[in-house]
C-alpha atoms as a PDB file:
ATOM      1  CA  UNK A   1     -74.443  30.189 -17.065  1.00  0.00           C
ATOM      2  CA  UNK A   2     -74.639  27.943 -14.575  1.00  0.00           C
ATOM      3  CA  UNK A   3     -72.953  28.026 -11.046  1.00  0.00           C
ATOM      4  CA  UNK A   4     -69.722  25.700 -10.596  1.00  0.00           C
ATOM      5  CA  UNK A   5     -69.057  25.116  -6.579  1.00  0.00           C
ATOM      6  CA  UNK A   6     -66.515  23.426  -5.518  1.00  0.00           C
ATOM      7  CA  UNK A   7     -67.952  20.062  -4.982  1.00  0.00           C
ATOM      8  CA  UNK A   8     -67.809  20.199  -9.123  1.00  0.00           C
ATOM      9  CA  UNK A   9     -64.126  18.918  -8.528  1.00  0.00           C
ATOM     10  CA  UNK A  10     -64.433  16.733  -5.760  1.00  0.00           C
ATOM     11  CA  UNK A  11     -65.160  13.028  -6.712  1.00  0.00           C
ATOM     12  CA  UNK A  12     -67.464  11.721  -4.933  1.00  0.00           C
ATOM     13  CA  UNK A  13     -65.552   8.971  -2.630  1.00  0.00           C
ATOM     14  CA  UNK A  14     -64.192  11.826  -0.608  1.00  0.00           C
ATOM     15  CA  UNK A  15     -66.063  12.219   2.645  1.00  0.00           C
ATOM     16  CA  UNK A  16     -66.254  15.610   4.672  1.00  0.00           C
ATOM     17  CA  UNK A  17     -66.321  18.864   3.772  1.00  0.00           C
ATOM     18  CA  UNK A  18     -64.439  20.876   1.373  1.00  0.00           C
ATOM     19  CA  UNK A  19     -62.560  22.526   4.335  1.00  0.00           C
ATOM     20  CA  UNK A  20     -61.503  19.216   5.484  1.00  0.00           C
ATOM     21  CA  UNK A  21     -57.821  18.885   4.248  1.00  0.00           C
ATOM     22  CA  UNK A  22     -56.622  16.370   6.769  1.00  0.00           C
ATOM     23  CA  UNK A  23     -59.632  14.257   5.059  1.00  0.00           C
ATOM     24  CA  UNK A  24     -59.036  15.009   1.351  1.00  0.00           C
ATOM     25  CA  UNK A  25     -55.269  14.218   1.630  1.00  0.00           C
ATOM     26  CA  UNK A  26     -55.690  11.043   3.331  1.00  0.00           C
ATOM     27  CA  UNK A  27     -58.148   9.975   0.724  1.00  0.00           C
ATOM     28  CA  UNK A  28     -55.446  11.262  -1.993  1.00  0.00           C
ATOM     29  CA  UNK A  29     -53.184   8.613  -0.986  1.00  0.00           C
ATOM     30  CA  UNK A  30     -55.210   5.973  -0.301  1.00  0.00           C
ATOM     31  CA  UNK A  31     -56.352   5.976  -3.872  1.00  0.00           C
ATOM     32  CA  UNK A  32     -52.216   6.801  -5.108  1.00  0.00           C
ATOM     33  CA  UNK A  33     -50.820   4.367  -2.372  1.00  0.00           C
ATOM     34  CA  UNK A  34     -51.406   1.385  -4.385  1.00  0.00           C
ATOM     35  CA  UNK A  35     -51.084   2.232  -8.615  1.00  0.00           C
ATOM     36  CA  UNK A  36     -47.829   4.157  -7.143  1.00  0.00           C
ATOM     37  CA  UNK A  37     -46.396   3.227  -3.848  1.00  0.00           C
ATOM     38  CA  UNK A  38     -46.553  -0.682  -4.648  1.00  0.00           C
ATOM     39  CA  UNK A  39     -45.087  -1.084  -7.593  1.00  0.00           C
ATOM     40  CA  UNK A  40     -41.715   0.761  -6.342  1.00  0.00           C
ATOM     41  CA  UNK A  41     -41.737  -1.558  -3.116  1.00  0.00           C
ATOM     42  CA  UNK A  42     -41.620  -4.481  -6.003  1.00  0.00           C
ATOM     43  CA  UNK A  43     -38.812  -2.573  -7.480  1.00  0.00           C
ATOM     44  CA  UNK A  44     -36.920  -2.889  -4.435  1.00  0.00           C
ATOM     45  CA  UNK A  45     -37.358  -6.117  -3.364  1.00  0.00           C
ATOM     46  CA  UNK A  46     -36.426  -7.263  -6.983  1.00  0.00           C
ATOM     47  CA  UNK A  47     -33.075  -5.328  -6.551  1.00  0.00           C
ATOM     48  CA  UNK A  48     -32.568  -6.353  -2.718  1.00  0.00           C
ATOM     49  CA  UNK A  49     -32.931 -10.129  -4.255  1.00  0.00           C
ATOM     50  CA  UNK A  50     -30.423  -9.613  -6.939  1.00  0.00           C
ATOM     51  CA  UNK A  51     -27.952  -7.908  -4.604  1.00  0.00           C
ATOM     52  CA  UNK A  52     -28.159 -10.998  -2.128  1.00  0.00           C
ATOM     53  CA  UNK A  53     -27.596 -13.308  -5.225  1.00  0.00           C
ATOM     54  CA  UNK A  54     -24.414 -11.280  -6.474  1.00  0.00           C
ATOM     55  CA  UNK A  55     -23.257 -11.636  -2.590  1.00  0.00           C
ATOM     56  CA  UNK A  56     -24.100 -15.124  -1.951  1.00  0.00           C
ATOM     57  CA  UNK A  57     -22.592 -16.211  -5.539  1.00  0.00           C
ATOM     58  CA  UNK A  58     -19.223 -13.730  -4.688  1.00  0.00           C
ATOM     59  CA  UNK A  59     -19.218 -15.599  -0.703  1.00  0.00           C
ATOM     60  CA  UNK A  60     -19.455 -19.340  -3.534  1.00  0.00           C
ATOM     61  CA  UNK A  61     -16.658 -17.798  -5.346  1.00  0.00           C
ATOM     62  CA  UNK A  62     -14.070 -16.972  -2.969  1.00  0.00           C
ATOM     63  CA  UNK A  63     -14.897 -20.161  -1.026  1.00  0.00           C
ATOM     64  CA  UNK A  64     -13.617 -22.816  -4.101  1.00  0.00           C
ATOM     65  CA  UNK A  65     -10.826 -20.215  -4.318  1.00  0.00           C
ATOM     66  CA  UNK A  66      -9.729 -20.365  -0.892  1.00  0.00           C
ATOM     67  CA  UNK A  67     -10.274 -24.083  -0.941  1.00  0.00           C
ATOM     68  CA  UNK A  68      -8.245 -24.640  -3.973  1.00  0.00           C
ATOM     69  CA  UNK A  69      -5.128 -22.626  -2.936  1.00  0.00           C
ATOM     70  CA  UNK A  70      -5.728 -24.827   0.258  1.00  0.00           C
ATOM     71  CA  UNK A  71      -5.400 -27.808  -1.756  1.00  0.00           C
ATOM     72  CA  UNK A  72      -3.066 -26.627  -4.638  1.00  0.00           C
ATOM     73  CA  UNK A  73      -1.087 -23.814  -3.701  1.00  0.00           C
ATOM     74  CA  UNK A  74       2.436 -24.023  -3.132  1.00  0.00           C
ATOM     75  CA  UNK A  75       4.831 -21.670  -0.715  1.00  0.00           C
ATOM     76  CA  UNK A  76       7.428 -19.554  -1.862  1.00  0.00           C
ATOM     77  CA  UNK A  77       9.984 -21.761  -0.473  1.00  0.00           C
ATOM     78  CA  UNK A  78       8.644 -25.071  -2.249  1.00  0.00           C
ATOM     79  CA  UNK A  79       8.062 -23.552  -5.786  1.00  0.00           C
ATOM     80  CA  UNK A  80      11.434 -21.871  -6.057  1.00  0.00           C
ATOM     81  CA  UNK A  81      14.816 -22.696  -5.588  1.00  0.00           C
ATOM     82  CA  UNK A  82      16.557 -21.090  -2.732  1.00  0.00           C
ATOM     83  CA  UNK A  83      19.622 -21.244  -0.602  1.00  0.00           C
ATOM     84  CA  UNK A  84      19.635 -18.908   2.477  1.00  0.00           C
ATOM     85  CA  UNK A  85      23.356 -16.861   1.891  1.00  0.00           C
ATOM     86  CA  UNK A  86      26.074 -18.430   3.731  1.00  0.00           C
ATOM     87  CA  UNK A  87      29.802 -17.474   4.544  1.00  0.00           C
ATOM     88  CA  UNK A  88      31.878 -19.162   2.163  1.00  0.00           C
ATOM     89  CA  UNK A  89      35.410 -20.009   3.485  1.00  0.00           C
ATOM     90  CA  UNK A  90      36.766 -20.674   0.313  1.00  0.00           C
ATOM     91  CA  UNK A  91      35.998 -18.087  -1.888  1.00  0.00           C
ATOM     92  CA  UNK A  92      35.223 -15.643   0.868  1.00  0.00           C
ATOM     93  CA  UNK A  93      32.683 -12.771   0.547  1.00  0.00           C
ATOM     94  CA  UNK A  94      32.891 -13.356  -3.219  1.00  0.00           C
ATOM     95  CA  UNK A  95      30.100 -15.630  -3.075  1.00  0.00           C
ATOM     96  CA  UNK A  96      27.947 -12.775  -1.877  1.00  0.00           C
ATOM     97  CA  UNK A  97      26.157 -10.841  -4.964  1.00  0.00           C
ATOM     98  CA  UNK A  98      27.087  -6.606  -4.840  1.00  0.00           C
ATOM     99  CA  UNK A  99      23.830  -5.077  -3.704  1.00  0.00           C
ATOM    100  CA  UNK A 100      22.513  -1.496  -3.403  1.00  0.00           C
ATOM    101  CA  UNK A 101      20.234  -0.589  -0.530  1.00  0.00           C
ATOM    102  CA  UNK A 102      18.789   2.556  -1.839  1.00  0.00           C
ATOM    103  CA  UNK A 103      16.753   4.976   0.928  1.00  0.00           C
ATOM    104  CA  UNK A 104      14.728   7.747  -0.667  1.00  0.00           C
ATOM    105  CA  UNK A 105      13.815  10.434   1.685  1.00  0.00           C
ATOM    106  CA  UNK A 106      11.661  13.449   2.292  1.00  0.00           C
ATOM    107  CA  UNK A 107      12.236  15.286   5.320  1.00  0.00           C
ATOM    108  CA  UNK A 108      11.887  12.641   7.846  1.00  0.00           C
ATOM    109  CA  UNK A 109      12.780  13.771  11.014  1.00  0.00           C
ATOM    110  CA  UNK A 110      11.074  11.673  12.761  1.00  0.00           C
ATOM    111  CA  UNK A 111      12.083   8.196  11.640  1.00  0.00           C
ATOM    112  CA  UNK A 112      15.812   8.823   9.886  1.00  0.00           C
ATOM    113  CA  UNK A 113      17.494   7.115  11.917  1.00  0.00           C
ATOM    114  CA  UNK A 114      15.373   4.391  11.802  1.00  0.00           C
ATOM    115  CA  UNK A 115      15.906   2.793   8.349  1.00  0.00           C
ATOM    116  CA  UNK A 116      19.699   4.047   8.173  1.00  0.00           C
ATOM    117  CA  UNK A 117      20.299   2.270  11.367  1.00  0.00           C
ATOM    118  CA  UNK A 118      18.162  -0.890  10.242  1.00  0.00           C
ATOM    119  CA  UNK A 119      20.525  -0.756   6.451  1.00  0.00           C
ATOM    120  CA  UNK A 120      23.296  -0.719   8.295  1.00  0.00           C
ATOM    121  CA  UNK A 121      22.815  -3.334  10.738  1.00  0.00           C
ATOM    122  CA  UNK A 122      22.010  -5.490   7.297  1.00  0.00           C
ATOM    123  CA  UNK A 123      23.743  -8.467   7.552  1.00  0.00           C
ATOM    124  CA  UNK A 124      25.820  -8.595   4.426  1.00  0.00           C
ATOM    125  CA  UNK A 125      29.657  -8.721   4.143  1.00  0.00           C
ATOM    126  CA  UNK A 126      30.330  -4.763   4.048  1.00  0.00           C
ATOM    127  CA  UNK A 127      32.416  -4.771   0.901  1.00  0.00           C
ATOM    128  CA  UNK A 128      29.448  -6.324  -1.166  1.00  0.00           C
ATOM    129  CA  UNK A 129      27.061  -3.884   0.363  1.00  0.00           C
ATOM    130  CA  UNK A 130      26.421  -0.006  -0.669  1.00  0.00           C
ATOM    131  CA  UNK A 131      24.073   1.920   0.833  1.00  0.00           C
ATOM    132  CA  UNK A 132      22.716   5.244  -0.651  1.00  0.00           C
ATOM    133  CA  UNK A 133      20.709   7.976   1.092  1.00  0.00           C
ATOM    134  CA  UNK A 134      18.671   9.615  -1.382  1.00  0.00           C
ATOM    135  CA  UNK A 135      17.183  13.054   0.263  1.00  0.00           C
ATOM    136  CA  UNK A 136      15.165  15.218  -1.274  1.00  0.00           C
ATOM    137  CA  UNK A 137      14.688  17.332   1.951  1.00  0.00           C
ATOM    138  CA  UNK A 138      13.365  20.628   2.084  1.00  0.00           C
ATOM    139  CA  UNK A 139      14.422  21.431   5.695  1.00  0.00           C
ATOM    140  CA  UNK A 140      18.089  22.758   5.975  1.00  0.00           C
ATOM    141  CA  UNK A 141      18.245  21.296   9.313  1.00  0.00           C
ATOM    142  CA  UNK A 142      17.015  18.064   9.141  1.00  0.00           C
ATOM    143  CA  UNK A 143      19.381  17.655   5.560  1.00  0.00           C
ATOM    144  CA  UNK A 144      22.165  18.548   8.101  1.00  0.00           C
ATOM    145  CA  UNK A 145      21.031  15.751  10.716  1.00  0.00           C
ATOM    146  CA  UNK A 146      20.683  13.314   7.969  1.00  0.00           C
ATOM    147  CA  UNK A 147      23.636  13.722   6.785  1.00  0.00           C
ATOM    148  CA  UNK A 148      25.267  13.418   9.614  1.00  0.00           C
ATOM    149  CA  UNK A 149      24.151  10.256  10.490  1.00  0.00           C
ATOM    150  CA  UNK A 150      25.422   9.053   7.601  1.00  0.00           C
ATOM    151  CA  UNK A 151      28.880  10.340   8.370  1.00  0.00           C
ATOM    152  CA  UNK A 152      28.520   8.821  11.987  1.00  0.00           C
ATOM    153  CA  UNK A 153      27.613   4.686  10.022  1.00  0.00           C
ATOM    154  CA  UNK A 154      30.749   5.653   7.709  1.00  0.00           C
ATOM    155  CA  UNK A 155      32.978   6.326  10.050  1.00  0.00           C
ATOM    156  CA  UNK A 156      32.169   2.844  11.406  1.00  0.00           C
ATOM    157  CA  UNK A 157      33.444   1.132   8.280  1.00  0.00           C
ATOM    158  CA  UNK A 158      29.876   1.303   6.591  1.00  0.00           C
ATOM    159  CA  UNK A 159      29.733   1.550   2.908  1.00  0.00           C
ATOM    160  CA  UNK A 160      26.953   4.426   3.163  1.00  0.00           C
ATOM    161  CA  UNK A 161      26.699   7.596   0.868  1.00  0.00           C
ATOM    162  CA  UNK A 162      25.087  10.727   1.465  1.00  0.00           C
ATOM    163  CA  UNK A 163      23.543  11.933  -2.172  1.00  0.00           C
ATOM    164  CA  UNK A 164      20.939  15.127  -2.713  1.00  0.00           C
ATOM    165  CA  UNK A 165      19.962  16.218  -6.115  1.00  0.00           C
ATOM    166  CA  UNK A 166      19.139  20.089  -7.712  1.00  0.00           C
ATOM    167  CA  UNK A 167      15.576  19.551  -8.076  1.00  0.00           C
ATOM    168  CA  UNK A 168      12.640  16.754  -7.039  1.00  0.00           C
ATOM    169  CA  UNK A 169      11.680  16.154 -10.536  1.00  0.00           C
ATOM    170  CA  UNK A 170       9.874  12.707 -10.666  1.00  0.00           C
ATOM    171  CA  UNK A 171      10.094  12.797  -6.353  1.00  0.00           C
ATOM    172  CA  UNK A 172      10.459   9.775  -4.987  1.00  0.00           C
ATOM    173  CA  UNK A 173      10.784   7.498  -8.367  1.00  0.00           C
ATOM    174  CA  UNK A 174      13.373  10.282  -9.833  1.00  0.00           C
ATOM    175  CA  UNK A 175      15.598  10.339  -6.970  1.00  0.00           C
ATOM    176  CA  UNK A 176      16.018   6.539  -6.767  1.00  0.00           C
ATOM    177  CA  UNK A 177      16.569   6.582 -10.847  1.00  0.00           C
ATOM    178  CA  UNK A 178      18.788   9.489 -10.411  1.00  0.00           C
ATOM    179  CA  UNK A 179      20.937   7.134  -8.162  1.00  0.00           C
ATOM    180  CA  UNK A 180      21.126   4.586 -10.426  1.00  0.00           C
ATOM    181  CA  UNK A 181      23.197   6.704 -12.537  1.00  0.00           C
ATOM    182  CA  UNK A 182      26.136   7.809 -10.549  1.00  0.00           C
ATOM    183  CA  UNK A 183      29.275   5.384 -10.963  1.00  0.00           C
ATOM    184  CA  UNK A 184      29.474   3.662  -7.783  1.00  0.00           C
ATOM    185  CA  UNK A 185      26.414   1.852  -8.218  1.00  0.00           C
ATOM    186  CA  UNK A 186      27.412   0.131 -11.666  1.00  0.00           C
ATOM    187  CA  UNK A 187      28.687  -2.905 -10.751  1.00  0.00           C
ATOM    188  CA  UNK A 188      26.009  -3.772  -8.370  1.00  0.00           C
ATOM    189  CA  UNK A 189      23.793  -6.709  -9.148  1.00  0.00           C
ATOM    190  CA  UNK A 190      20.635  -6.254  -7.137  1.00  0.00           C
ATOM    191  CA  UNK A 191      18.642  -2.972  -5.762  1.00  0.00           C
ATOM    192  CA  UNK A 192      16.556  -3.183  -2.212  1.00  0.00           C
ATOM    193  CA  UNK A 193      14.692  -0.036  -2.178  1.00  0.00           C
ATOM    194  CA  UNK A 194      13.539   0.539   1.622  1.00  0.00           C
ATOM    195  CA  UNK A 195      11.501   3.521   2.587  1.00  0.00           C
ATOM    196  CA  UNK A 196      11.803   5.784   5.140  1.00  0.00           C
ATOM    197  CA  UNK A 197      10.138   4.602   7.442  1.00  0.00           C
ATOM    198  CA  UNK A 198      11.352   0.857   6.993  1.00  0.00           C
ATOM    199  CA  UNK A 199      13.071  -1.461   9.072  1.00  0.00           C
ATOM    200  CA  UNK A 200      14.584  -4.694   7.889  1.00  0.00           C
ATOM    201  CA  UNK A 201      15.324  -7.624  10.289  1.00  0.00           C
ATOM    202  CA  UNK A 202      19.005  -8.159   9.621  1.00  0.00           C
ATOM    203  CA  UNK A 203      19.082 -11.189   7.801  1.00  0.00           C
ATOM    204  CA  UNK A 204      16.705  -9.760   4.979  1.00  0.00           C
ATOM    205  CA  UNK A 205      19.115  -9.910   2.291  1.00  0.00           C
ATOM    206  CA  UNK A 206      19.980 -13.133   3.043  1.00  0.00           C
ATOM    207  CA  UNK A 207      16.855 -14.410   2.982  1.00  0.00           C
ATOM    208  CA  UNK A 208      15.493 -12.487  -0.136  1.00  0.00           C
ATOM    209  CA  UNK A 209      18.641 -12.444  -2.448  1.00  0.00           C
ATOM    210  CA  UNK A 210      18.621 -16.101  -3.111  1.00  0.00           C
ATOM    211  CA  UNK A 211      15.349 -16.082  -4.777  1.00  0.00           C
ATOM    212  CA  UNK A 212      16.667 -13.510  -7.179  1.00  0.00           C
ATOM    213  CA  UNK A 213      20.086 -15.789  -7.760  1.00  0.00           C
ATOM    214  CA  UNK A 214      18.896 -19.065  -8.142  1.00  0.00           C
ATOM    215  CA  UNK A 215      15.510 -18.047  -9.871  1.00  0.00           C
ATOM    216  CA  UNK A 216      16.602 -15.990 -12.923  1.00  0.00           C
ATOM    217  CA  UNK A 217      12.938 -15.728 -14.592  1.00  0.00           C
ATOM    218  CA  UNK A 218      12.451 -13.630 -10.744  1.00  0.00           C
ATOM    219  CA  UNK A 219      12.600 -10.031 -11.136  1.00  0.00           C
ATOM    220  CA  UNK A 220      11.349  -8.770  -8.052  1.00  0.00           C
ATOM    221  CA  UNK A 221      10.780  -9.924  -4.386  1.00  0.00           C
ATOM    222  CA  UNK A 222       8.588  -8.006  -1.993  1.00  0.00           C
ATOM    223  CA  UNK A 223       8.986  -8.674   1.630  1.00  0.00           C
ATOM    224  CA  UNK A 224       5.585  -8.667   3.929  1.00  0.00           C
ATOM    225  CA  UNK A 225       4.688  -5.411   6.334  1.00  0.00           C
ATOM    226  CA  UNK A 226       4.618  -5.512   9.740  1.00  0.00           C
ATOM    227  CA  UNK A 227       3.796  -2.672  11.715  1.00  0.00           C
ATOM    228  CA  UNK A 228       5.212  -1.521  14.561  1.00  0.00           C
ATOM    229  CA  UNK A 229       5.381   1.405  17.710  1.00  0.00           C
ATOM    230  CA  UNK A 230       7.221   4.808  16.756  1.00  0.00           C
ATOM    231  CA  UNK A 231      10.214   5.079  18.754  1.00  0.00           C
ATOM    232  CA  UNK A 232      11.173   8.566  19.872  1.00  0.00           C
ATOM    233  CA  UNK A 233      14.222   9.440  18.929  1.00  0.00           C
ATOM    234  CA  UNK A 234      17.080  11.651  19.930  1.00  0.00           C
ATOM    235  CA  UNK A 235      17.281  14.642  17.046  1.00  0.00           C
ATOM    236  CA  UNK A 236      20.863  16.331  18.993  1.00  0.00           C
END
């Protein structure tokens, strides 16, 4: 039988000794570094070129969009009919639609007083205005403190009500649909739902309402965030 050595196995481009590994694996790439290497740089130079393409043809897109609503695109104010609300000495705060300002809440301590302060201050003729606290609040005390506040705006002559619920079923959305059903609110013709944490410049209403009046096919109007410093507030 004849003697196999280890040179059997080696081709014979490699160069050093059998003990040279350094040498052997250098020479192992070299020969893979092209049939293997090359082909996958292709591969990603072909997807690198079709991802600049989708960019540069999404940048081409949104320019002609932005440049037609440029051209084209009309305000809110110019493709709808509105009227800011004004006090009517005739027929008096009739002319002003029954709204509900409806304030779902979770345990805010921390901004309360905030958005009942900011309904409140809402400039709307009081009599056409109803303003309902929704808390789901977990805390006993801040409940208390809530509700409170709400006494201290009614005792001002503010049309605010203080309304919890059993159980949080649905959160948020069930506790505003839960206060669409009690009595009070059935004669009102428009809902502003205001969160928490929301505050209203004054003459919101009066500015948003008339869309929904002289626009019938309008169902909804959504007013534009701004955001603004926490103010620290007095909890006693």
């Amino acid at each position: 039988m004849a003697e196999v050595s280890a040179k059997t196995f080696i081709p014979e481009s490699f160069q050093g000794t059998t003990t040279d590994i350094a040498g052997q694996i250098g020479l192992i790439w070299e020969l893979i570094k092209a049939p293997l290497i090359v082909p996958l740089l292709r591969l990603a130079v072909y997807i690198c070129l079709t991802m600049s393409l989708m960019l540069f043809f999404e940048r081409l897109y949104m320019g002609v969009v932005i440049i037609l609503v440029k051209l084209f695109w009309k305000k809110p104010d110019k493709r709808y009919k509105w009227e800011p609300m004004r006090d009517d000495l005739e027929s008096g705060n009739e002319a002003f639609p029954l709204v509900l300002v409806q304030i779902p809440m979770f345990n805010e301590r921390e901004v309360y007083k905030i958005s009942i302060g900011a309904a409140c201050n809402l400039s709307w003729p009081s009599d056409r205005l109803v303003i309902q606290v929704l808390d789901d609040s977990t805390d006993p005390v801040i409940k208390d403190m809530v509700e409170k506040e709400c006494l201290r705006w009614a005792s001002k002559g503010i049309n605010i009500i203080y309304q919890i619920r059993e159980t949080r079923g649905g959160y948020k959305a069930g506790a505003l649909k839960e206060g669409l059903k009690r009595d009070y609110v059935k004669n009102c013709e428009f809902v502003a739902i205001l969160d928490a944490d929301f505050r209203p410049e004054p003459d919101f209403l009066r500015r948003a309402i008339p869309f929904l009046v002289h626009n019938p096919e309008i169902a909804l109007v959504q007013a534009r965030w701004r955001f603004g410093k926490l103010q620290i507030l007095d909890h006693d």
